[in-house]
PDB file of N, CA and C in Angstrom:
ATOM      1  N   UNK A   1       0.845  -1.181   0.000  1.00  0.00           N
ATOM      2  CA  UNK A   1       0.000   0.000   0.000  1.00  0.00           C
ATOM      3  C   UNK A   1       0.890   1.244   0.000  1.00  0.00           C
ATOM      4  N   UNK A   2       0.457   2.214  -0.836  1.00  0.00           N
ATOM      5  CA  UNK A   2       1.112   3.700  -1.071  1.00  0.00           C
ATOM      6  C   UNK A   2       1.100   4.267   0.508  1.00  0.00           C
ATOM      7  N   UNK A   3       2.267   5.117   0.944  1.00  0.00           N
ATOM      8  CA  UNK A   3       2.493   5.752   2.711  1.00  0.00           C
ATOM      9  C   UNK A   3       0.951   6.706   2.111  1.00  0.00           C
ATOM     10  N   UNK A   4       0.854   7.645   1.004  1.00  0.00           N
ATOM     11  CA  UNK A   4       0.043   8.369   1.443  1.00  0.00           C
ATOM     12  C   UNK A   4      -1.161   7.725   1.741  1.00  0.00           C
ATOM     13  N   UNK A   5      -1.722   6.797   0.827  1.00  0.00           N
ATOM     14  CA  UNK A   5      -3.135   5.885   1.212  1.00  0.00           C
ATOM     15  C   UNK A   5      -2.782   5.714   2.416  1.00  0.00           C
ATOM     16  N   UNK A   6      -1.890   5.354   3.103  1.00  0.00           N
ATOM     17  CA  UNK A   6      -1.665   4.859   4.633  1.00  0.00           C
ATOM     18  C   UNK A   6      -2.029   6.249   5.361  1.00  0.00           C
ATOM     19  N   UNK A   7      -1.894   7.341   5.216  1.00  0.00           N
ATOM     20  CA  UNK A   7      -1.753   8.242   5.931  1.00  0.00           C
ATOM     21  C   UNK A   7      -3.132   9.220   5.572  1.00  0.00           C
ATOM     22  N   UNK A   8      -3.664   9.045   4.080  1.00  0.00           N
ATOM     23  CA  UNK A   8      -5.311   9.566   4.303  1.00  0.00           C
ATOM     24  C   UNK A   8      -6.086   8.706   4.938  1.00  0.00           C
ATOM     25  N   UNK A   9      -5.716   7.661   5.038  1.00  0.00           N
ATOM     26  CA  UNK A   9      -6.487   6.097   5.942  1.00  0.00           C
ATOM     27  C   UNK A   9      -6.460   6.512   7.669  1.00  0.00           C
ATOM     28  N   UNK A  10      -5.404   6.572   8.299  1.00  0.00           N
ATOM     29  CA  UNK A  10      -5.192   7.092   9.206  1.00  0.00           C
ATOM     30  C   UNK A  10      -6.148   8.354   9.849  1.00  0.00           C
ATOM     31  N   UNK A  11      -5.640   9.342   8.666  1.00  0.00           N
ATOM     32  CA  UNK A  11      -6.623  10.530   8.970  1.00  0.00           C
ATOM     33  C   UNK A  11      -7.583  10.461   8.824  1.00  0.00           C
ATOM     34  N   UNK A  12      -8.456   9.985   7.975  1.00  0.00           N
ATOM     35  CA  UNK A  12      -9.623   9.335   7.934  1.00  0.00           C
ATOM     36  C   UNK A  12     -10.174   9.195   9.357  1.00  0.00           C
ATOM     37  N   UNK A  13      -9.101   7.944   9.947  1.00  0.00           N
ATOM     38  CA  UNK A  13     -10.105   7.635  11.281  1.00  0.00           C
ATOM     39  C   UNK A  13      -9.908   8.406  12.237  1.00  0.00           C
ATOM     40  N   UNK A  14      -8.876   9.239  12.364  1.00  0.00           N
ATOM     41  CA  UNK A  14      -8.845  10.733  13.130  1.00  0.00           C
ATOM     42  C   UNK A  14     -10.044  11.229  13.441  1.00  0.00           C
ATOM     43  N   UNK A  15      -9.938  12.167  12.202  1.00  0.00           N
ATOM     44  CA  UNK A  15     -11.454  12.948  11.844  1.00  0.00           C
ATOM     45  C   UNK A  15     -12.835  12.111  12.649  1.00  0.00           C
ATOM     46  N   UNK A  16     -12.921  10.868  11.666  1.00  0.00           N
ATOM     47  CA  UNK A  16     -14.141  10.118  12.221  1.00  0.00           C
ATOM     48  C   UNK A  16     -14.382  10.508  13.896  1.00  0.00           C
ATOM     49  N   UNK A  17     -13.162   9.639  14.367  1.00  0.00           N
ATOM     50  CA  UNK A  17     -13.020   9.590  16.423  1.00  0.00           C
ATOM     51  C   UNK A  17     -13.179  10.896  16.406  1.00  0.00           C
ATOM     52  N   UNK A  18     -12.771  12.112  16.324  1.00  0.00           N
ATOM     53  CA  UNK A  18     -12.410  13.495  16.634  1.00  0.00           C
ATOM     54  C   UNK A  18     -13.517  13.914  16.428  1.00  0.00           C
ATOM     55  N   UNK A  19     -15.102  13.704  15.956  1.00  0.00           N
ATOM     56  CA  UNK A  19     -16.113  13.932  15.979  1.00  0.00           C
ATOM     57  C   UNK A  19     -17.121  13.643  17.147  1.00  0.00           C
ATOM     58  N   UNK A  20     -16.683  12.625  17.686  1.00  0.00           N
ATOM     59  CA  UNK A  20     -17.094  11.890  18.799  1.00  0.00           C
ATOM     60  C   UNK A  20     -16.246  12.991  19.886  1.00  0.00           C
ATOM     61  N   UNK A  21     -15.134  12.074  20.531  1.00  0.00           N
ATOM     62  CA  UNK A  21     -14.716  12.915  21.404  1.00  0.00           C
ATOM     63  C   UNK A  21     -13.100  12.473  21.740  1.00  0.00           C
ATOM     64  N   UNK A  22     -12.154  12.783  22.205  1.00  0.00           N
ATOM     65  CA  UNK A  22     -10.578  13.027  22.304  1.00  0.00           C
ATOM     66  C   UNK A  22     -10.325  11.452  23.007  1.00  0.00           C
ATOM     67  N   UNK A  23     -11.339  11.034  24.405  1.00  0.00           N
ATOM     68  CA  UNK A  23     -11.215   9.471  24.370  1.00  0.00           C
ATOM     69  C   UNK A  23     -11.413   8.998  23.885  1.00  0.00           C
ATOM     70  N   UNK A  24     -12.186   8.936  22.692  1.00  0.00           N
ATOM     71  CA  UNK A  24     -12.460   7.936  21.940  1.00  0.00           C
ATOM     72  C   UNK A  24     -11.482   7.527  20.763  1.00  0.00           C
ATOM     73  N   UNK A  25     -11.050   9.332  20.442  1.00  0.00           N
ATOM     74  CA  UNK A  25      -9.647   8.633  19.132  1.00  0.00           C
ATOM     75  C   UNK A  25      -8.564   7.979  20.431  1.00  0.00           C
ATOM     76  N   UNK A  26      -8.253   8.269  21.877  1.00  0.00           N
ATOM     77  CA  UNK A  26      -7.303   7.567  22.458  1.00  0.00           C
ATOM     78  C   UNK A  26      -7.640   6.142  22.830  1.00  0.00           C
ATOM     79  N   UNK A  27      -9.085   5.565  22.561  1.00  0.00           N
ATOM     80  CA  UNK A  27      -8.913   4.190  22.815  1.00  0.00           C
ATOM     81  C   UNK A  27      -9.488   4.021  21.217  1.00  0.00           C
ATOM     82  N   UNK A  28      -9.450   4.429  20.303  1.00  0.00           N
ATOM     83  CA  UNK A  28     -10.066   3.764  19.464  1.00  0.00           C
ATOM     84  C   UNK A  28      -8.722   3.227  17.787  1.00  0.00           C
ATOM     85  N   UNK A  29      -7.982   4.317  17.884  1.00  0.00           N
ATOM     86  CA  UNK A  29      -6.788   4.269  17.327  1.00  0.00           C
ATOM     87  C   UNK A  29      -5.391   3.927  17.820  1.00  0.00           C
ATOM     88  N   UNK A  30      -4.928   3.242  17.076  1.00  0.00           N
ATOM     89  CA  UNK A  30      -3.984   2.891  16.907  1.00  0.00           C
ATOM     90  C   UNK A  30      -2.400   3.643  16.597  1.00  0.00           C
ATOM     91  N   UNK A  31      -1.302   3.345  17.490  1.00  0.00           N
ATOM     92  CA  UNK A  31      -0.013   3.886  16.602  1.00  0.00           C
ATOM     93  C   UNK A  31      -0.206   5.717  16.614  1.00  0.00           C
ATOM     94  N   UNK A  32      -1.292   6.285  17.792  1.00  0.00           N
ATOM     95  CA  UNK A  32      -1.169   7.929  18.207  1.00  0.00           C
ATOM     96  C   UNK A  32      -0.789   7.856  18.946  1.00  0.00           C
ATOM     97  N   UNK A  33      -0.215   9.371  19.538  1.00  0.00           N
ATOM     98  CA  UNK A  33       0.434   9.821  21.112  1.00  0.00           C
ATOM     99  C   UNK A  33      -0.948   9.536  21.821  1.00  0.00           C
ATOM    100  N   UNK A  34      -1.243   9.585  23.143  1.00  0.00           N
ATOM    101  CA  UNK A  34      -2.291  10.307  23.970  1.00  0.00           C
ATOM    102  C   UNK A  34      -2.421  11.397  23.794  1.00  0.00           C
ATOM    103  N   UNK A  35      -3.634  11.830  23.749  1.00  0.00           N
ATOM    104  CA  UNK A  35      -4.002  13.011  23.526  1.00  0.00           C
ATOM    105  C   UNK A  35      -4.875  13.841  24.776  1.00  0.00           C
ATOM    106  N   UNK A  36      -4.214  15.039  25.362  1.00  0.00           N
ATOM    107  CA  UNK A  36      -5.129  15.122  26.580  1.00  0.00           C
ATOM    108  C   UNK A  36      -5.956  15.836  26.437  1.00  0.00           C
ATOM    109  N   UNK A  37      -6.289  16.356  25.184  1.00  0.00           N
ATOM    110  CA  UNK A  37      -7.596  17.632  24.751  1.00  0.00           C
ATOM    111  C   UNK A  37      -7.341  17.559  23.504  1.00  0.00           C
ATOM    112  N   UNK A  38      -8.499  18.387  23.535  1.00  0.00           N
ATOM    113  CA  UNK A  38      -8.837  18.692  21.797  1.00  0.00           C
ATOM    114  C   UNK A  38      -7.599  19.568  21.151  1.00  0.00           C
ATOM    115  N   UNK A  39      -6.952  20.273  21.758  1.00  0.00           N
ATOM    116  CA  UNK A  39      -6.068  21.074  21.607  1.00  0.00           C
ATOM    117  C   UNK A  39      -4.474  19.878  20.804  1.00  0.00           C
ATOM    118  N   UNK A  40      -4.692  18.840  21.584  1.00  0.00           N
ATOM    119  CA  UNK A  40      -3.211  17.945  21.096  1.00  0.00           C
ATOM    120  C   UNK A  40      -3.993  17.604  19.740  1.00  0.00           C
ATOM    121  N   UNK A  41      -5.038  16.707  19.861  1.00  0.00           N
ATOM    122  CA  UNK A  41      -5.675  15.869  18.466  1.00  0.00           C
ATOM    123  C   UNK A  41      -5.542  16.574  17.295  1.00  0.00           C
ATOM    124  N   UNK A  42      -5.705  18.254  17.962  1.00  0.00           N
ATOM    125  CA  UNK A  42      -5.824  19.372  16.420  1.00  0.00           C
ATOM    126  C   UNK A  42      -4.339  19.616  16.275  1.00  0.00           C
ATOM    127  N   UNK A  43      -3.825  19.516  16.664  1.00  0.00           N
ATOM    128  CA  UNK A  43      -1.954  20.003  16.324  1.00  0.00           C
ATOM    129  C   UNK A  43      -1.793  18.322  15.558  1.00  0.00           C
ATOM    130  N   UNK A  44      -2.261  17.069  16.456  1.00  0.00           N
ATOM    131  CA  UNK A  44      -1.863  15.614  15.673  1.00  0.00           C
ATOM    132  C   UNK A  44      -2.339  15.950  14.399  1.00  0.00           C
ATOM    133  N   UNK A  45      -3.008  16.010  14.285  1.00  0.00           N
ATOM    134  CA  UNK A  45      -4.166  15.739  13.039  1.00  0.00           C
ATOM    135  C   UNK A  45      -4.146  16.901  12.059  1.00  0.00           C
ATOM    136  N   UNK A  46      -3.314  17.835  12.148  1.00  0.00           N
ATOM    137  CA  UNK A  46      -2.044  19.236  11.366  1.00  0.00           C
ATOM    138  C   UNK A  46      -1.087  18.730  11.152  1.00  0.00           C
ATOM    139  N   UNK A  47      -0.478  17.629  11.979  1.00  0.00           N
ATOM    140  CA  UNK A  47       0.798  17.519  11.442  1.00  0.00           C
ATOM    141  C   UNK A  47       0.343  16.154  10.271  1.00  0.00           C
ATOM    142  N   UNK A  48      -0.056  15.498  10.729  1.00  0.00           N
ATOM    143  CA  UNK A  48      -1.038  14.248   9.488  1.00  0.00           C
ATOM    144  C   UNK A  48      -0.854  14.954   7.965  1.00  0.00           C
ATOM    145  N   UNK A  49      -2.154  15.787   8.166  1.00  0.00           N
ATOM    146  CA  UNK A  49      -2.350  16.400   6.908  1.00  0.00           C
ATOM    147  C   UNK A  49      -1.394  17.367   6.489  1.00  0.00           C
ATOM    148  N   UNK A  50      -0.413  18.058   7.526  1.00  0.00           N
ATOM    149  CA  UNK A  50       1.044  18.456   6.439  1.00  0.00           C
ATOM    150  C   UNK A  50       1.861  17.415   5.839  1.00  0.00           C
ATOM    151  N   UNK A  51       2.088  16.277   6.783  1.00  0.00           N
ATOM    152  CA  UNK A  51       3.054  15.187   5.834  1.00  0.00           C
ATOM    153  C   UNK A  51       2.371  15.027   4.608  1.00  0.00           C
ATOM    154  N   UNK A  52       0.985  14.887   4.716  1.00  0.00           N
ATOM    155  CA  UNK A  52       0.246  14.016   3.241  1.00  0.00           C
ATOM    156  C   UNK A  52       0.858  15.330   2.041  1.00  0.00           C
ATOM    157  N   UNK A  53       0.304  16.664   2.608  1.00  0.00           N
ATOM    158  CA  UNK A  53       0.295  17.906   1.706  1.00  0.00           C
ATOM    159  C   UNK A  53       2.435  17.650   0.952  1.00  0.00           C
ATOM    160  N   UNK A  54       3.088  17.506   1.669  1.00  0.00           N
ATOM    161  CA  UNK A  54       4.559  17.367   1.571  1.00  0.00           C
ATOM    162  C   UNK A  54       5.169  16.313   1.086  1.00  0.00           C
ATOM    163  N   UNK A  55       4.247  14.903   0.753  1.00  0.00           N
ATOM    164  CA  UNK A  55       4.505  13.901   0.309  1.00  0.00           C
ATOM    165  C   UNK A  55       3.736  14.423  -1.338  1.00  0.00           C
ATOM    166  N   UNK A  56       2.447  14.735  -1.358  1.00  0.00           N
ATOM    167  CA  UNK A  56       2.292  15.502  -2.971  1.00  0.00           C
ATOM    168  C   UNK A  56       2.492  16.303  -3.526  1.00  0.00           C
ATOM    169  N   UNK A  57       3.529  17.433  -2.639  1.00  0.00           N
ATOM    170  CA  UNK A  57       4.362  18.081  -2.859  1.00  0.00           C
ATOM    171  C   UNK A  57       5.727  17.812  -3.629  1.00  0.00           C
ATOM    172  N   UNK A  58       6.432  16.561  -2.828  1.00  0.00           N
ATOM    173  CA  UNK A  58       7.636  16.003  -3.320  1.00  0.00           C
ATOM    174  C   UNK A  58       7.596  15.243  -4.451  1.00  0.00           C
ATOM    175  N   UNK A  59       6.215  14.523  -4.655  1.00  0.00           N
ATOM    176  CA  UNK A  59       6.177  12.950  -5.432  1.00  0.00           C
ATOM    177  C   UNK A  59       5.990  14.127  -6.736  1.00  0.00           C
ATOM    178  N   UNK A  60       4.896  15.323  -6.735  1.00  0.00           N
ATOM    179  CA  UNK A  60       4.593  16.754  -7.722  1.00  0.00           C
ATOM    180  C   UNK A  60       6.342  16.687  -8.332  1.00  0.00           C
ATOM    181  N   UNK A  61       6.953  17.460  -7.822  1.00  0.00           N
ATOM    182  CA  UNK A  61       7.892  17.723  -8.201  1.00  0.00           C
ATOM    183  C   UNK A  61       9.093  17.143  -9.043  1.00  0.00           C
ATOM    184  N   UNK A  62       9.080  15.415  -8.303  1.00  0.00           N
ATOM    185  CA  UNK A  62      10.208  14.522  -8.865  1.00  0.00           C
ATOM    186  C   UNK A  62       9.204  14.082 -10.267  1.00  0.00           C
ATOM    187  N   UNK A  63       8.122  13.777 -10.151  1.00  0.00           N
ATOM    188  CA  UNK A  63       7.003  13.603 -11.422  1.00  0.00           C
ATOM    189  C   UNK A  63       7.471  14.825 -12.736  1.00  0.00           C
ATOM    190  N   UNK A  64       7.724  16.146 -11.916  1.00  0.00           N
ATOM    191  CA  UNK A  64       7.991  17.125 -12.919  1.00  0.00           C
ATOM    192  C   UNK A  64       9.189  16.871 -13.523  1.00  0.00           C
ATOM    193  N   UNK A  65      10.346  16.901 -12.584  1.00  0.00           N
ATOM    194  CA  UNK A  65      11.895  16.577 -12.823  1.00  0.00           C
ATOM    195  C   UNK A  65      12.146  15.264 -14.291  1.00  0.00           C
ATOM    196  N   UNK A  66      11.188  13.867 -13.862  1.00  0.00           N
ATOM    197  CA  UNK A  66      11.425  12.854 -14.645  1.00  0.00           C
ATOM    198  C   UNK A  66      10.714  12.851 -16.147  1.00  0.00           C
ATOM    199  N   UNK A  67       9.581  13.758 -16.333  1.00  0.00           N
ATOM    200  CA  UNK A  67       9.148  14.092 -17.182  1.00  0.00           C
ATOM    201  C   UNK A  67      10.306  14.903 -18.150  1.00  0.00           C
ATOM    202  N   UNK A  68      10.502  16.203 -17.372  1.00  0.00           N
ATOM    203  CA  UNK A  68      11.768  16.748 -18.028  1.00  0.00           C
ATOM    204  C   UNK A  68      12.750  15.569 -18.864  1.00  0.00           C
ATOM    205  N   UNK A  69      13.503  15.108 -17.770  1.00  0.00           N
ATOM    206  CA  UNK A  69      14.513  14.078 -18.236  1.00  0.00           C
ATOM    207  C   UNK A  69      14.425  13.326 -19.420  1.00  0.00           C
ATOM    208  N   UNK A  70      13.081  12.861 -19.175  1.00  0.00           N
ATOM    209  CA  UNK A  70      12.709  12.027 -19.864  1.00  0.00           C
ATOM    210  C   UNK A  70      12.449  12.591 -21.191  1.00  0.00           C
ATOM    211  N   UNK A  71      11.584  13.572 -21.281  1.00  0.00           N
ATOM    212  CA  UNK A  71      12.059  14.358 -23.000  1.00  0.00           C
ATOM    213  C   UNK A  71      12.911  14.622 -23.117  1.00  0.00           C
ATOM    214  N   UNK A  72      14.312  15.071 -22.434  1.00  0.00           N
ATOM    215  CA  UNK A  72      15.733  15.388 -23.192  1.00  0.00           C
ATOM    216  C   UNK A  72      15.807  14.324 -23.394  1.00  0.00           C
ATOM    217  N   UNK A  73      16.154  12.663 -22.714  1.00  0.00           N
ATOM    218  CA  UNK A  73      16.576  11.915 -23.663  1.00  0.00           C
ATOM    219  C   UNK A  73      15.970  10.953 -24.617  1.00  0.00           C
ATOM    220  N   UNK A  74      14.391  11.489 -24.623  1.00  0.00           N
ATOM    221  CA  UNK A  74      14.118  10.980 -26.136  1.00  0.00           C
ATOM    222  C   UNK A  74      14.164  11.817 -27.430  1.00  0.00           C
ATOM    223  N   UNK A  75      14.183  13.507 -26.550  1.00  0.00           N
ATOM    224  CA  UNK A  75      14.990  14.017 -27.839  1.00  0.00           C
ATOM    225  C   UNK A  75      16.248  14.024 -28.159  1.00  0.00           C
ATOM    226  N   UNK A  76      17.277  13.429 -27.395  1.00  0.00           N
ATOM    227  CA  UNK A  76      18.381  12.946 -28.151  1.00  0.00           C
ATOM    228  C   UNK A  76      18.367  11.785 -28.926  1.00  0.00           C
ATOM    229  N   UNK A  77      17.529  11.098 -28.427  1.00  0.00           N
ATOM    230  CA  UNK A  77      17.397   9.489 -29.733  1.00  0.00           C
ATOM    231  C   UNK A  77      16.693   9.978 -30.788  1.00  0.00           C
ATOM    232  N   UNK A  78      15.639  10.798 -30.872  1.00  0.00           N
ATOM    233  CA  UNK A  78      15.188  11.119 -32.004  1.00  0.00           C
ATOM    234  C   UNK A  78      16.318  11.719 -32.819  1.00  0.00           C
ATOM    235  N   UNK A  79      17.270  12.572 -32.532  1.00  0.00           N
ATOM    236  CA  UNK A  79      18.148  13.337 -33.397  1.00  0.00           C
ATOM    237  C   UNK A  79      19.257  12.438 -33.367  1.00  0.00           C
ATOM    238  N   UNK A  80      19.261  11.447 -32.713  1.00  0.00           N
ATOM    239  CA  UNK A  80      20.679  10.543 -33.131  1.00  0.00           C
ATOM    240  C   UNK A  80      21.424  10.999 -32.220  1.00  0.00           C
ATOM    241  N   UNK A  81      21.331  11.669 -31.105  1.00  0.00           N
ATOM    242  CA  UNK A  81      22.589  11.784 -30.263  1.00  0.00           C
ATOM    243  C   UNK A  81      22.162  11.284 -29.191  1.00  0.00           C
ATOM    244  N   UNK A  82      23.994  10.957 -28.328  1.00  0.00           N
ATOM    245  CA  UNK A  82      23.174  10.132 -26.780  1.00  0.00           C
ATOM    246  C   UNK A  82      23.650  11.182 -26.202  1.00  0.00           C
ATOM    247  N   UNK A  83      21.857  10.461 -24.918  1.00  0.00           N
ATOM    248  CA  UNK A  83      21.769  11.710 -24.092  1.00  0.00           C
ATOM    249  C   UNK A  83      22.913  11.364 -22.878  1.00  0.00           C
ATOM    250  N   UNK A  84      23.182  13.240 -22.175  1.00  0.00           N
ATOM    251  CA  UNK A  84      24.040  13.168 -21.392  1.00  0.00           C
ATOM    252  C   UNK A  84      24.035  11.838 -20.148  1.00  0.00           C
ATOM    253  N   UNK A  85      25.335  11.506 -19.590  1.00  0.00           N
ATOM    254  CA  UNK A  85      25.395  10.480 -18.718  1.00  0.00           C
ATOM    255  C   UNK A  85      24.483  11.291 -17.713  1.00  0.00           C
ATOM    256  N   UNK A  86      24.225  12.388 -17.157  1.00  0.00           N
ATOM    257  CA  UNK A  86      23.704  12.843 -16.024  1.00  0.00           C
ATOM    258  C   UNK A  86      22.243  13.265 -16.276  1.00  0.00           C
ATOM    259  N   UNK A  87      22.141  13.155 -17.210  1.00  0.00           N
ATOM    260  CA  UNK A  87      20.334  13.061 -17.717  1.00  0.00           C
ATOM    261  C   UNK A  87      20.045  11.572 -17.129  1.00  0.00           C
ATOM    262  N   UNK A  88      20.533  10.592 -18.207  1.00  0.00           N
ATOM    263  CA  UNK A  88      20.337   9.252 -18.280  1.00  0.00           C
ATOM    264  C   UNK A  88      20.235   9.365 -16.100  1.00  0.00           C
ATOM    265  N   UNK A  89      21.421   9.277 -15.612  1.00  0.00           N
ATOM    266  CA  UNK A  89      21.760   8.833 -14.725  1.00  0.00           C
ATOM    267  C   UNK A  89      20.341   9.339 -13.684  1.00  0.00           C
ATOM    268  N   UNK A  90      20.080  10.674 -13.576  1.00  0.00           N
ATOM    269  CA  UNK A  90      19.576  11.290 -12.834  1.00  0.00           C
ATOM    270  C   UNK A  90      17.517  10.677 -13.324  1.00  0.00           C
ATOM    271  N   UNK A  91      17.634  10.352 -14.298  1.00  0.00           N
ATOM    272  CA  UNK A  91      16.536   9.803 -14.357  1.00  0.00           C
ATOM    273  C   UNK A  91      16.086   8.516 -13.856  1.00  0.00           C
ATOM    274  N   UNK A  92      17.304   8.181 -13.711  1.00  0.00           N
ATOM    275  CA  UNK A  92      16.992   6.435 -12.955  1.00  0.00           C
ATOM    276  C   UNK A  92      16.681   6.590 -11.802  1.00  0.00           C
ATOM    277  N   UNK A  93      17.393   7.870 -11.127  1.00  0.00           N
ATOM    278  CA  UNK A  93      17.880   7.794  -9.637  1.00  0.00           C
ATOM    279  C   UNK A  93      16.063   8.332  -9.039  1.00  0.00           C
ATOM    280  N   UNK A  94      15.607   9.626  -9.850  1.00  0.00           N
ATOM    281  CA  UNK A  94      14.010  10.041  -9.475  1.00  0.00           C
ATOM    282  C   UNK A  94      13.147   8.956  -9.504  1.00  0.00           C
ATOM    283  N   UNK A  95      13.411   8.329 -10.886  1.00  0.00           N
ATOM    284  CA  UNK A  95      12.568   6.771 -10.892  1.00  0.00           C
ATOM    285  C   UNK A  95      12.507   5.925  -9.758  1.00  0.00           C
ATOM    286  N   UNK A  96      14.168   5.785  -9.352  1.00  0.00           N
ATOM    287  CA  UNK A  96      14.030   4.875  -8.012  1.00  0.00           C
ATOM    288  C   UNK A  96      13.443   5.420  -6.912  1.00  0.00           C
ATOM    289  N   UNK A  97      13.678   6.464  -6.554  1.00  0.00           N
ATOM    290  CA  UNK A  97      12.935   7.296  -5.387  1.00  0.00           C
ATOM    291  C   UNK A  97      11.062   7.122  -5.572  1.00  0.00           C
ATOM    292  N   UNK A  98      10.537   7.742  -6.895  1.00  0.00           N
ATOM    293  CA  UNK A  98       9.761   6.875  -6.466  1.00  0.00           C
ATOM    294  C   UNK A  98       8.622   5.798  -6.635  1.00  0.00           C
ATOM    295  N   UNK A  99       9.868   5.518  -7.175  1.00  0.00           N
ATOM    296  CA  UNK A  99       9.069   3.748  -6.723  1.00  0.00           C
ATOM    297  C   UNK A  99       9.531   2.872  -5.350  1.00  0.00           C
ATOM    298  N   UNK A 100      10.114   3.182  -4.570  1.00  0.00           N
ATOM    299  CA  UNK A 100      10.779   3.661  -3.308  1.00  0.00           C
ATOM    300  C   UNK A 100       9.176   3.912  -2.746  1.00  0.00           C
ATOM    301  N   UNK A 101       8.609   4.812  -2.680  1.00  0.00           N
ATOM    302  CA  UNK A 101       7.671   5.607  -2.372  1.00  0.00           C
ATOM    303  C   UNK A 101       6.288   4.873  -2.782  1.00  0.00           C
ATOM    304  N   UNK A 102       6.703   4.020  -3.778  1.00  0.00           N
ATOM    305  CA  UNK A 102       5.176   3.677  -3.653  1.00  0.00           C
ATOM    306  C   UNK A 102       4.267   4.941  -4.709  1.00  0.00           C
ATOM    307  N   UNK A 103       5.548   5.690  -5.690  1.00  0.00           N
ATOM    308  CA  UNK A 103       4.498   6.619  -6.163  1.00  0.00           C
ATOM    309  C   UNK A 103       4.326   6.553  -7.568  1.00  0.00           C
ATOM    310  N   UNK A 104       4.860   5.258  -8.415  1.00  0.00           N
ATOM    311  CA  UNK A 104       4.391   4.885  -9.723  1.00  0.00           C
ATOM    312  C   UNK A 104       4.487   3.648  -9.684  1.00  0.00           C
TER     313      UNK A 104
END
């Protein structure tokens, strides 16, 4: 499973419990701090939804990067020239990251 599915899943059941009431996400979830008020759950449940926002932030970006790459070196095969070692290279390396990630 993709970390972010793991982590809108998560928040998911945040939200849900956090409708109810602050004991209930502390006995009802799994893998949180204790929470002693509404005050912790809303800072937990900010920092949740910044990782998710910062994970489609990063996966955005390397998506942009490999796209790039990836047309310089099929426009060097189209014109018959090979593409630079640090194109080639640097495209493997975004690729591995992420699929690493769980993000293609």
């Amino acid at each position: 499973m993709r970390i972010k599915q793991i982590l809108e899943n998560h928040l998911g059941d945040l939200r849900f419990w956090q409708t109810v009431d602050t004991e209930s996400v502390n006995h009802y979830t799994g893998g949180t701090p204790y929470f002693s008020g509404a005050s912790d759950l809303n800072g937990y449940v900010h920092s949740v939804e910044s990782a998710i926002d910062r994970h489609r932030t990063e996966v955005s970006l390397l998506l942009g990067e490999a796209r790039m790459l990836a047309e310089k070196v099929n426009l060097n095969r189209f014109e018959g020239t090979v593409p630079s070692d640090y194109d080639t290279t640097r495209l493997c390396e975004v690729l591995d990251i992420l699929l690493e990630r769980g993000s293609i």
